[in-house]
Protein backbone atom coordinates (compact mmCIF):
# COMPACT_ATOMS: atom_id res chain seq x y z
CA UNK A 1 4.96 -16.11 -17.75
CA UNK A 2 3.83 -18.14 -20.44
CA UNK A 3 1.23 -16.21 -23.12
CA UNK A 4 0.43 -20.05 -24.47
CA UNK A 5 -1.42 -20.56 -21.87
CA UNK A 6 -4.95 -19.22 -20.17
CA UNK A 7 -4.78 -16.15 -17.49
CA UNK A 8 -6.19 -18.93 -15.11
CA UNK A 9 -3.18 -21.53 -15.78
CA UNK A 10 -0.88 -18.75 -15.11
CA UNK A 11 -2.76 -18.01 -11.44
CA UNK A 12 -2.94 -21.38 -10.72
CA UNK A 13 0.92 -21.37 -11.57
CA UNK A 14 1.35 -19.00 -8.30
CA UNK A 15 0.26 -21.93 -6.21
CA UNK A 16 3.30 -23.24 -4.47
CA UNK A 17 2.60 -27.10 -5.84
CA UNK A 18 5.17 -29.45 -3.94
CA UNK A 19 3.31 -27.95 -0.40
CA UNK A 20 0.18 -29.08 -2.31
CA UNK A 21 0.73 -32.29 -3.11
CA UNK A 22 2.59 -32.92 0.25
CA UNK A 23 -0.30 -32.11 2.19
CA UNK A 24 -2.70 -34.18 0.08
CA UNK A 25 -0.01 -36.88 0.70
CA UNK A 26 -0.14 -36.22 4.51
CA UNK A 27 -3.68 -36.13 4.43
CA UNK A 28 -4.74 -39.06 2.06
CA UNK A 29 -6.73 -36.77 0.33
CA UNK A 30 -6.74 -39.14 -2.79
CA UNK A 31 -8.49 -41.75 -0.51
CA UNK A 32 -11.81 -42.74 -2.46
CA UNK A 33 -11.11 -39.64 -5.10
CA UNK A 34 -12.73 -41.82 -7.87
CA UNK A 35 -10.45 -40.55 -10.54
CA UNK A 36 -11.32 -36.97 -9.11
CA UNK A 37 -7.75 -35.82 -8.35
CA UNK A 38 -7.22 -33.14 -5.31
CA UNK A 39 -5.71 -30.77 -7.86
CA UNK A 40 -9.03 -30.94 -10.07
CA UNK A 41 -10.81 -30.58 -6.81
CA UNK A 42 -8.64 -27.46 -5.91
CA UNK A 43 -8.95 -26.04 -9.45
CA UNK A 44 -12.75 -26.62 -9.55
CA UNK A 45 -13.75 -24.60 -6.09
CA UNK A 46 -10.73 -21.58 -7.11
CA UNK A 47 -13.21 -21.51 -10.28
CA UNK A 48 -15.81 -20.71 -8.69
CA UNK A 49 -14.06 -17.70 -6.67
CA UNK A 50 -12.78 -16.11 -9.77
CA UNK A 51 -15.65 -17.07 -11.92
CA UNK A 52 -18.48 -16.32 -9.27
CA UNK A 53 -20.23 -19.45 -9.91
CA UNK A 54 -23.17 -19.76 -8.34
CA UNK A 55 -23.36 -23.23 -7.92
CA UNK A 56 -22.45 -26.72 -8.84
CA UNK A 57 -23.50 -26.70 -12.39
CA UNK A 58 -22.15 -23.65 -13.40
CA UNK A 59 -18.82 -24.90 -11.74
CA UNK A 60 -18.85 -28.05 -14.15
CA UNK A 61 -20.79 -26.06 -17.09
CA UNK A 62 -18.15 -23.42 -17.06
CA UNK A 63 -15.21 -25.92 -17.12
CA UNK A 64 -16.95 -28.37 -20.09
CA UNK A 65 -17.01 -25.21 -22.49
CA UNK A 66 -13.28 -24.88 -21.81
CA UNK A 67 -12.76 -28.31 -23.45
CA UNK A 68 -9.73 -28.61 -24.95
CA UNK A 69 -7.99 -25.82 -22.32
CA UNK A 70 -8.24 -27.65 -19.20
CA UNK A 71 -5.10 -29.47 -19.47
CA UNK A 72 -2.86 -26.47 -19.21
CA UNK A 73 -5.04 -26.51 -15.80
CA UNK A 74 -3.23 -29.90 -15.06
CA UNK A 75 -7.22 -31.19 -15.17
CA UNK A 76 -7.94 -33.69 -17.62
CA UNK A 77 -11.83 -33.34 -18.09
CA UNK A 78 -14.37 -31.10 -16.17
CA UNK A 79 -15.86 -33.01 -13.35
CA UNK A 80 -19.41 -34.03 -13.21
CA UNK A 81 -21.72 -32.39 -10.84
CA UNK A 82 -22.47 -35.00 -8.76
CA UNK A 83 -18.53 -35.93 -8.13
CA UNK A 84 -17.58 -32.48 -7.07
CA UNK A 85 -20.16 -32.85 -4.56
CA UNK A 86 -18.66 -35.28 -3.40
CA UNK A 87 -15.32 -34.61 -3.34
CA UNK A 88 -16.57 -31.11 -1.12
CA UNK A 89 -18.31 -33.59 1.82
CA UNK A 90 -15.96 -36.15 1.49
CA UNK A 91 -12.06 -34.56 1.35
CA UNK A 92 -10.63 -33.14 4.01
CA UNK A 93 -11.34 -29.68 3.84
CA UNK A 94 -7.99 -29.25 5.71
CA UNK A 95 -6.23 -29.55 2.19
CA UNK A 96 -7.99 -26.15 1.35
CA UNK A 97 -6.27 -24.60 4.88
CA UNK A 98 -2.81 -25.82 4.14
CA UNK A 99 -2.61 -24.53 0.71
CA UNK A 100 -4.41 -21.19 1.89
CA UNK A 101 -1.30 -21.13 4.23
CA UNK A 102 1.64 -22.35 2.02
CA UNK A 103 0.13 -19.04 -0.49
CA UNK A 104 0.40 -16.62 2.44
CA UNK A 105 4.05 -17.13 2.90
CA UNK A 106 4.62 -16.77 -0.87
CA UNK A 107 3.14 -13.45 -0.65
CA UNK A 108 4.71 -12.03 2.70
CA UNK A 109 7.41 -12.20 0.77
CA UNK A 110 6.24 -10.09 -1.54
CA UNK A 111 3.79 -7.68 1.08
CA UNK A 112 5.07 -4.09 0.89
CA UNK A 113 5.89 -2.94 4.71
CA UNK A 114 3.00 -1.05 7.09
CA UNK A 115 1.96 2.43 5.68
CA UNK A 116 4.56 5.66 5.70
CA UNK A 117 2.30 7.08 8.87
CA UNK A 118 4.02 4.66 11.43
CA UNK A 119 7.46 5.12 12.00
CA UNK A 120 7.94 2.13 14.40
CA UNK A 121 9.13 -1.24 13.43
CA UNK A 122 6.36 -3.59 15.82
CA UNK A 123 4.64 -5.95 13.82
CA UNK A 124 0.84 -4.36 13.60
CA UNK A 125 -2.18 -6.43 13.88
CA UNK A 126 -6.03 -6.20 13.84
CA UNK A 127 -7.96 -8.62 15.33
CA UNK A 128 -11.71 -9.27 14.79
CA UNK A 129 -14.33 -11.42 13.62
CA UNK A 130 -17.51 -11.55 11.14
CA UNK A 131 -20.79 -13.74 10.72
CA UNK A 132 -21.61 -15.53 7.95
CA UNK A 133 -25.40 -16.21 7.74
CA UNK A 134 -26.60 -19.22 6.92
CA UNK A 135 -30.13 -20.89 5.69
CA UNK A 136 -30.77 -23.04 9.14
CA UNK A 137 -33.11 -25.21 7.08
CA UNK A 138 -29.92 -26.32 5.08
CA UNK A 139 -27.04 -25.96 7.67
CA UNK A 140 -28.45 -27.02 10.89
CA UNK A 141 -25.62 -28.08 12.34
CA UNK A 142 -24.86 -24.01 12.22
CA UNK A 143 -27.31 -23.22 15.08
CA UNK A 144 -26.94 -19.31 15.56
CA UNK A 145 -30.06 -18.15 16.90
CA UNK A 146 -33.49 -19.81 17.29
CA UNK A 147 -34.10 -19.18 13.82
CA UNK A 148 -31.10 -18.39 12.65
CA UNK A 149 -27.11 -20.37 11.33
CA UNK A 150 -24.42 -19.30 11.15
CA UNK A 151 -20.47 -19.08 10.95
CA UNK A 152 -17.77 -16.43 12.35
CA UNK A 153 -14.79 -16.05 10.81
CA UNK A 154 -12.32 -14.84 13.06
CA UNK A 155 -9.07 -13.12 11.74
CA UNK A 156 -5.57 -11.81 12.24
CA UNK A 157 -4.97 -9.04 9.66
CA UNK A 158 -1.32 -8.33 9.29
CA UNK A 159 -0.77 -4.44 8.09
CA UNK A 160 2.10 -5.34 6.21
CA UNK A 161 0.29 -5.98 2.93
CA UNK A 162 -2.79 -6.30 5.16
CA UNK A 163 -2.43 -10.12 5.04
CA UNK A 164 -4.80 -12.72 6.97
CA UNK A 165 -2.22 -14.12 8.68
CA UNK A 166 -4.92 -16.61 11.02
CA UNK A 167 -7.98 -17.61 10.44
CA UNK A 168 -10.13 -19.68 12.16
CA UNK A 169 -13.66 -20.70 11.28
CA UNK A 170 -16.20 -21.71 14.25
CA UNK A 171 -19.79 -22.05 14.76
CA UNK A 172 -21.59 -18.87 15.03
CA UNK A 173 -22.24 -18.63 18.73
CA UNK A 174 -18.53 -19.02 19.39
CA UNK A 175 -17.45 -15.51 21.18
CA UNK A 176 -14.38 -13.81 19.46
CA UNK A 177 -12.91 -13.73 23.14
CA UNK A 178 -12.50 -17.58 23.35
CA UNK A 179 -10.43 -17.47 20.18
CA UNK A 180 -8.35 -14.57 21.35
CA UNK A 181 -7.29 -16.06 24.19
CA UNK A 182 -5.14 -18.93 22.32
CA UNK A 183 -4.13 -16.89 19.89
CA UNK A 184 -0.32 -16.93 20.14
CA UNK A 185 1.09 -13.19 19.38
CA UNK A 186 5.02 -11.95 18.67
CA UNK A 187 6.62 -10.33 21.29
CA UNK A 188 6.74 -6.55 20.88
CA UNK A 189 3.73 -6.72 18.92
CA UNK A 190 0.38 -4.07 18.60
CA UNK A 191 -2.76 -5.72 17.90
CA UNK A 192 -5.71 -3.18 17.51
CA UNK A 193 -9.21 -4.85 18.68
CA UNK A 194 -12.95 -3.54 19.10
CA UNK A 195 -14.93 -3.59 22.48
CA UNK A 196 -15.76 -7.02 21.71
CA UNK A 197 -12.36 -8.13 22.95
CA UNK A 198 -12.15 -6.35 25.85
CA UNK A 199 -11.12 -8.75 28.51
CA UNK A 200 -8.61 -7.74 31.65
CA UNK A 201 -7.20 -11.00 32.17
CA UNK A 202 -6.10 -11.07 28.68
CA UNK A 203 -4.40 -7.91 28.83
CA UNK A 204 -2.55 -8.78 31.87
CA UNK A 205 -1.65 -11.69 30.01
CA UNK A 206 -0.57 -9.72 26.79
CA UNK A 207 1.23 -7.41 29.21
CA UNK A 208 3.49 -9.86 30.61
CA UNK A 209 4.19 -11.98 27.11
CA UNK A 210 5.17 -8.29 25.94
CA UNK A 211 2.33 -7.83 23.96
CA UNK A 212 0.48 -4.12 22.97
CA UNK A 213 -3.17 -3.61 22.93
CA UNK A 214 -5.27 -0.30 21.55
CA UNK A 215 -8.84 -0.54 21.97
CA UNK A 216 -12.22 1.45 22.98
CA UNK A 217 -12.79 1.48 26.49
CA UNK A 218 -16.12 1.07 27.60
CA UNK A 219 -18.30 3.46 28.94
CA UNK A 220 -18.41 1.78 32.25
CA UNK A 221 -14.92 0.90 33.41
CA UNK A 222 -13.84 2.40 36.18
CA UNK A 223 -10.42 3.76 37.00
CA UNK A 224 -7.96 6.11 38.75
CA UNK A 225 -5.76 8.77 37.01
CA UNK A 226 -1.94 8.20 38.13
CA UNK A 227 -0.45 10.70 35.93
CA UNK A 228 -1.23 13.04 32.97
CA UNK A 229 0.87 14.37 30.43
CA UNK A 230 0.45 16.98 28.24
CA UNK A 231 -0.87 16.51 24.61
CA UNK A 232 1.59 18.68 22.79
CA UNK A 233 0.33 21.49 20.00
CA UNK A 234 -0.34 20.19 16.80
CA UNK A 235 -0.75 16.37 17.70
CA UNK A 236 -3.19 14.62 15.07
CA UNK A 237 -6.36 13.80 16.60
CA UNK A 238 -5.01 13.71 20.09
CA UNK A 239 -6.86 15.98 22.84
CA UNK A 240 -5.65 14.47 26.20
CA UNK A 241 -3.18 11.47 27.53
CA UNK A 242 -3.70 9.96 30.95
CA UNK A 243 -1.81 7.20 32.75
CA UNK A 244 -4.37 4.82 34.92
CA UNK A 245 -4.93 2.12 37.16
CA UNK A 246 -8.36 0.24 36.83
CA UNK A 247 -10.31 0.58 40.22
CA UNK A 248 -12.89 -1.92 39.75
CA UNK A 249 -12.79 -4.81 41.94
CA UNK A 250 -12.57 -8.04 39.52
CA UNK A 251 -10.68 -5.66 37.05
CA UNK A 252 -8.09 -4.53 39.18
CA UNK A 253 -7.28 -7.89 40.42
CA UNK A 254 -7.33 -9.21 36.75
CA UNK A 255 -4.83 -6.79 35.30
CA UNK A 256 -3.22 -4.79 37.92
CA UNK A 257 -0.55 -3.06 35.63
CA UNK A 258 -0.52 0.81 34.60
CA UNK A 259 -2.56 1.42 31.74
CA UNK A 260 -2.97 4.58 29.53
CA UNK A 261 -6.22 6.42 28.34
CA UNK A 262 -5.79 8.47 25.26
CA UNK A 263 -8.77 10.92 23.92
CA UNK A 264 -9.03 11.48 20.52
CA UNK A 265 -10.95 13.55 18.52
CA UNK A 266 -12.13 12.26 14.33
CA UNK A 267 -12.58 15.34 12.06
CA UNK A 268 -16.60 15.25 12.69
CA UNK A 269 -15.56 16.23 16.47
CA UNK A 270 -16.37 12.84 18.39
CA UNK A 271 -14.08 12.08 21.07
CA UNK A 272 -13.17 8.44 21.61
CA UNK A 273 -11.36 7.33 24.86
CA UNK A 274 -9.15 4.61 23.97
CA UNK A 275 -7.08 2.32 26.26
CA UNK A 276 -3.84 0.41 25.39
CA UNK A 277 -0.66 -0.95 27.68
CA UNK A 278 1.90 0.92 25.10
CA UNK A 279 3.27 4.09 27.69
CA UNK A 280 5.90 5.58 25.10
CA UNK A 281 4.29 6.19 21.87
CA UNK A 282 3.00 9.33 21.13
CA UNK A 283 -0.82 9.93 21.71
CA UNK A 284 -1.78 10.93 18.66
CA UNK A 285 0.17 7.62 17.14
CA UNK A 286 -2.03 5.33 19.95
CA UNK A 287 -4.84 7.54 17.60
CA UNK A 288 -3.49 6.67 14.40
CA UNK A 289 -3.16 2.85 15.34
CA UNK A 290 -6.40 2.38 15.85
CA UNK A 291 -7.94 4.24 12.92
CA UNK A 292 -5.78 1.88 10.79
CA UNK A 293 -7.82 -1.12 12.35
CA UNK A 294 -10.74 -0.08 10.32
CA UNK A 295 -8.44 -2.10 7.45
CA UNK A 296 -10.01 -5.28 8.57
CA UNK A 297 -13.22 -4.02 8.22
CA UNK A 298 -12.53 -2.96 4.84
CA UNK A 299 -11.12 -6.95 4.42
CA UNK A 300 -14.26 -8.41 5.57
CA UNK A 301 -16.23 -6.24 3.15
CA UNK A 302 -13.87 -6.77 0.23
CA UNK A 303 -13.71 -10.19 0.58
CA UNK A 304 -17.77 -10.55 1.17
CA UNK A 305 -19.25 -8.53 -1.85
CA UNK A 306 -16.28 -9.50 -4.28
CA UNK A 307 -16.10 -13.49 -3.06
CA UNK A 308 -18.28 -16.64 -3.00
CA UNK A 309 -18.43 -16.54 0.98
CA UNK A 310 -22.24 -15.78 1.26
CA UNK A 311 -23.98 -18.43 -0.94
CA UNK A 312 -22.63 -21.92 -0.71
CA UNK A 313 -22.42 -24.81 -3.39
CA UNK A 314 -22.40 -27.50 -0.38
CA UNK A 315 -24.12 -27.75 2.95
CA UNK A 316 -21.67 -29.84 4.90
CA UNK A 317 -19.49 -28.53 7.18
CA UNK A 318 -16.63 -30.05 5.10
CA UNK A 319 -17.89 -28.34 1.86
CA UNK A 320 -18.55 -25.05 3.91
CA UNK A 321 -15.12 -24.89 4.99
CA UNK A 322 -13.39 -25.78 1.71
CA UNK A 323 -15.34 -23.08 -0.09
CA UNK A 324 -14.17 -20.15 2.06
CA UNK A 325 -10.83 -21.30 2.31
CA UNK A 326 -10.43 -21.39 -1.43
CA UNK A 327 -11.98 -17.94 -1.18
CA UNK A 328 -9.18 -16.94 1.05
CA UNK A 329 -6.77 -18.47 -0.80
CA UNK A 330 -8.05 -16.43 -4.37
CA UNK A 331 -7.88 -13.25 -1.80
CA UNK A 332 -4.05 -14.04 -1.33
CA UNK A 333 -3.31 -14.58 -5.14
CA UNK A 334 -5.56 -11.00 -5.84
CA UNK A 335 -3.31 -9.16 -3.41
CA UNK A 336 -0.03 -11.28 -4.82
CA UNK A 337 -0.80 -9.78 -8.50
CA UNK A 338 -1.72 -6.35 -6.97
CA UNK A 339 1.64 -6.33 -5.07
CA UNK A 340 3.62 -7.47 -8.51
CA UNK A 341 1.69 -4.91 -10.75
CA UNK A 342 2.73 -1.51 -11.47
CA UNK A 343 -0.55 -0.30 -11.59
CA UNK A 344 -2.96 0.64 -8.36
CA UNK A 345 -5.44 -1.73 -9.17
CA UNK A 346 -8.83 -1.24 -6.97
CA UNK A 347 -9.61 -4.97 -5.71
CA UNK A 348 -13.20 -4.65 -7.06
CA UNK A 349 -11.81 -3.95 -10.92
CA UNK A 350 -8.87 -6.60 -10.68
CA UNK A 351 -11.56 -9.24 -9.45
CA UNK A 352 -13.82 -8.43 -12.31
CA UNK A 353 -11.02 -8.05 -15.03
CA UNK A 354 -9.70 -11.49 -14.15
CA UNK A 355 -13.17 -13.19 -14.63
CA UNK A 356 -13.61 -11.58 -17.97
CA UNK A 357 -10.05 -13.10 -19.06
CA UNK A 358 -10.09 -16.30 -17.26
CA UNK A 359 -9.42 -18.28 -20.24
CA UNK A 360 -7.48 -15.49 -22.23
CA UNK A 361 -4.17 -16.27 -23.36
CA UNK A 362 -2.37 -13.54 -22.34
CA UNK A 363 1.19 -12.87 -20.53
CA UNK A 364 0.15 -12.02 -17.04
CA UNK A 365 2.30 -9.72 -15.47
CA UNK A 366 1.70 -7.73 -19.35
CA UNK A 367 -1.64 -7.69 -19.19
CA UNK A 368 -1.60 -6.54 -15.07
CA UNK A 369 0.05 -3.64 -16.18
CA UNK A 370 -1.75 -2.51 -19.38
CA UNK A 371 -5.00 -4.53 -19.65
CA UNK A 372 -6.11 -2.89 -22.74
CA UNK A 373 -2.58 -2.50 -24.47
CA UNK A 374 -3.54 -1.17 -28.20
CA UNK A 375 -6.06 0.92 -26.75
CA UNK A 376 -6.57 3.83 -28.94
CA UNK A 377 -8.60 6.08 -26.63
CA UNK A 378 -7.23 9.21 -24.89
CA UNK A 379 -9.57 8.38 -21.85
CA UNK A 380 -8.30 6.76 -18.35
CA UNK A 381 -8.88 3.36 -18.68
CA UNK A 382 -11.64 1.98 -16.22
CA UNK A 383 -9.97 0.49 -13.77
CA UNK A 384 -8.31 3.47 -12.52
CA UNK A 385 -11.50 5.47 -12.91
CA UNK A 386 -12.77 6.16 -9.20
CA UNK A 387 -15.99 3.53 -8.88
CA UNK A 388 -18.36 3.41 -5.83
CA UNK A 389 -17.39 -0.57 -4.80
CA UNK A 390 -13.03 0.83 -5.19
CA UNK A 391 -13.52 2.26 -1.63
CA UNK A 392 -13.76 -1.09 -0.30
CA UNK A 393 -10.08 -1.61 -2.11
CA UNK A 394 -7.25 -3.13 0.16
């Protein structure tokens, strides 16, 4: 890449551009732009990701002392505070989506495959869903609680890469159920969920589309045991492997198919029972499947403490939306120059590193792989010192 230009230019450069300005096309996103083109819009809000502005005037504040850089941004001037808030009520935050979507298939191309643990070639999901809190003075169209706004994002994590593959955003009192049940999975497929999903009819469904589950069961569901099979010595975790049919009235109507009830045991010595419609894997993989699901937890966490997702520079739905799919779409880029670097980067550093150098003119891809070239010091550079926030890495 070009060392002429900033570190930003160069990560706006990943941006697959023709998808971009065929969707603002599609979308008449240039409709009553004022001047304000969708690619200054676009520029503007992935700013604020990888800047951590806190709001609109630090946006346009932290572009005007870049004067004289912002063309290599394909932005002629900064934009003025009060036309950025417009732009984020007025165009379609669906721009935001597309682009988020046209940057995840540039980097499953690039996604390294599933972890060395899992020997089987099924495409490996989690499923699952967070809340973003909101101010219910300023959103009130985000009615959570009586008191209370809010939005869930709900989320496919592929564990190839561990890639948002879907997202959807809804209204905090949306269950995660009612979006799981038109979410469209491939066949042969193993999607790891929390109690929260639990929902017979689905699995049936998931059953018969050829679909694999893994999830807690809970502590009520009743069942008969069919068959059991013996855990052999030395598996990982497993402690018992049972073959069942649910017994409950509504449930057994609902999903009347053999199911299987593993036991494991984690290394502080609780036992979780956990229930999935895959018969032929080893128990103590049916174990390791689901401990991997924890990734997405790790995602939401990542993406929350190292993202603009909790504080907001609009309070339209429409600005709402566009700001946490531009934070998405900065997660994508982080994880494309973490799969293109040859160091391990820990999210946290590589999120802080690339605010620092925003406007740096430095060759990428050199300075991803030795950040402080020159350095005379015999120490381990910082970012692949161990740091408290580098266990949320993903």
């Amino acid at each position: 890449m070009d060392s002429t230009v900033s570190v930003f230019s160069q990560v706006l450069g990943l941006i697959p551009k023709d998808a971009f300005r065929r969707a603002a096309s599609e979308l008449k996103a240039e409709a009553n732009a004022k001047g304000f083109t969708s690619w200054a819009h676009f520029t503007s809000m992935l700013f604020c990701q990888l800047a951590q502005a806190k709001s609109l005037r630090e946006i346009t504040m932290g572009l005007e002392s870049c004067e004289g850089k912002l063309n290599h941004l394909g932005v002629s001037d900064a934009p003025r505070k009060s036309t950025l808030s417009y732009a984020n009520r007025i165009r379609p935050a669906e721009l935001f989506e597309r682009t988020f979507y046209a940057m995840l298939a540039v980097c499953q191309q690039s996604a390294p495959g599933k972890k060395a643990k899992f020997r089987f070639k099924n495409k490996l999901f989690s499923l699952d869903a967070t809340t973003i809190e909101l101010c219910l003075n300023l959103f009130p169209w985000a009615k959570f609680r009586q008191t209370k706004g809010a939005v869930k994002l709900h989320t496919l994590l592929d564990h190839d890469g561990y890639l948002p593959v879907f997202v959807r955003m809804t209204e905090g009192r949306v269950h995660e159920i009612n979006v799981a049940r038109g979410l469209s999975l491939p066949k042969g497929s193993i999607v790891a969920i929390d109690r929260g999903y639990i929902d017979y009819s689905l699995f049936h469904q998931w059953t018969q589309d050829g679909v694999y589950f893994v999830t807690r069961v809970k502590s009520n569901m009743a069942y008969d045991v069919v068959a059991e099979h013996e855990v052999p010595a030395g598996a990982k975790g497993a402690i018992r492997d049972r073959i069942i049919r649910l017994s409950g009235p509504k449930a057994s109507e609902e999903c009347p198919e053999l199911l299987r009830l593993v036991t494991v045991r984690d290394k502080d010595g609780n036992e979780f029972d956990l229930l999935t419609n895959h018969l032929l894997f080893a128990a103590s993989t049916i174990g390791a499947v689901y401990k991997d699901r924890w990734e997405i937890e790790i995602f939401f966490k990542t993406i929350k403490q190292n993202l603009k997702i909790k504080t907001f520079v609009g309070t339209t739905p429409n600005a709402l939306m566009a700001q946490i799919w531009t934070a998405l779409t900065a997660v994508l880029l982080l994880k494309f120059l973490r799969f293109k670097s040859q160091l391990t980067w820990a999210f946290s550093n590589l999120v802080a590193l690339i605010r620092w150098n925003l406007f740096t003119h430095r060759n990428l891809w050199a300075w991803l792989d030795d950040p402080a070239a020159g350095r005379s010091s015999h120490d381990p550079p910082a970012w692949e010192q161990p740091l408290l926030d580098s266990m949320f890495a993903v």
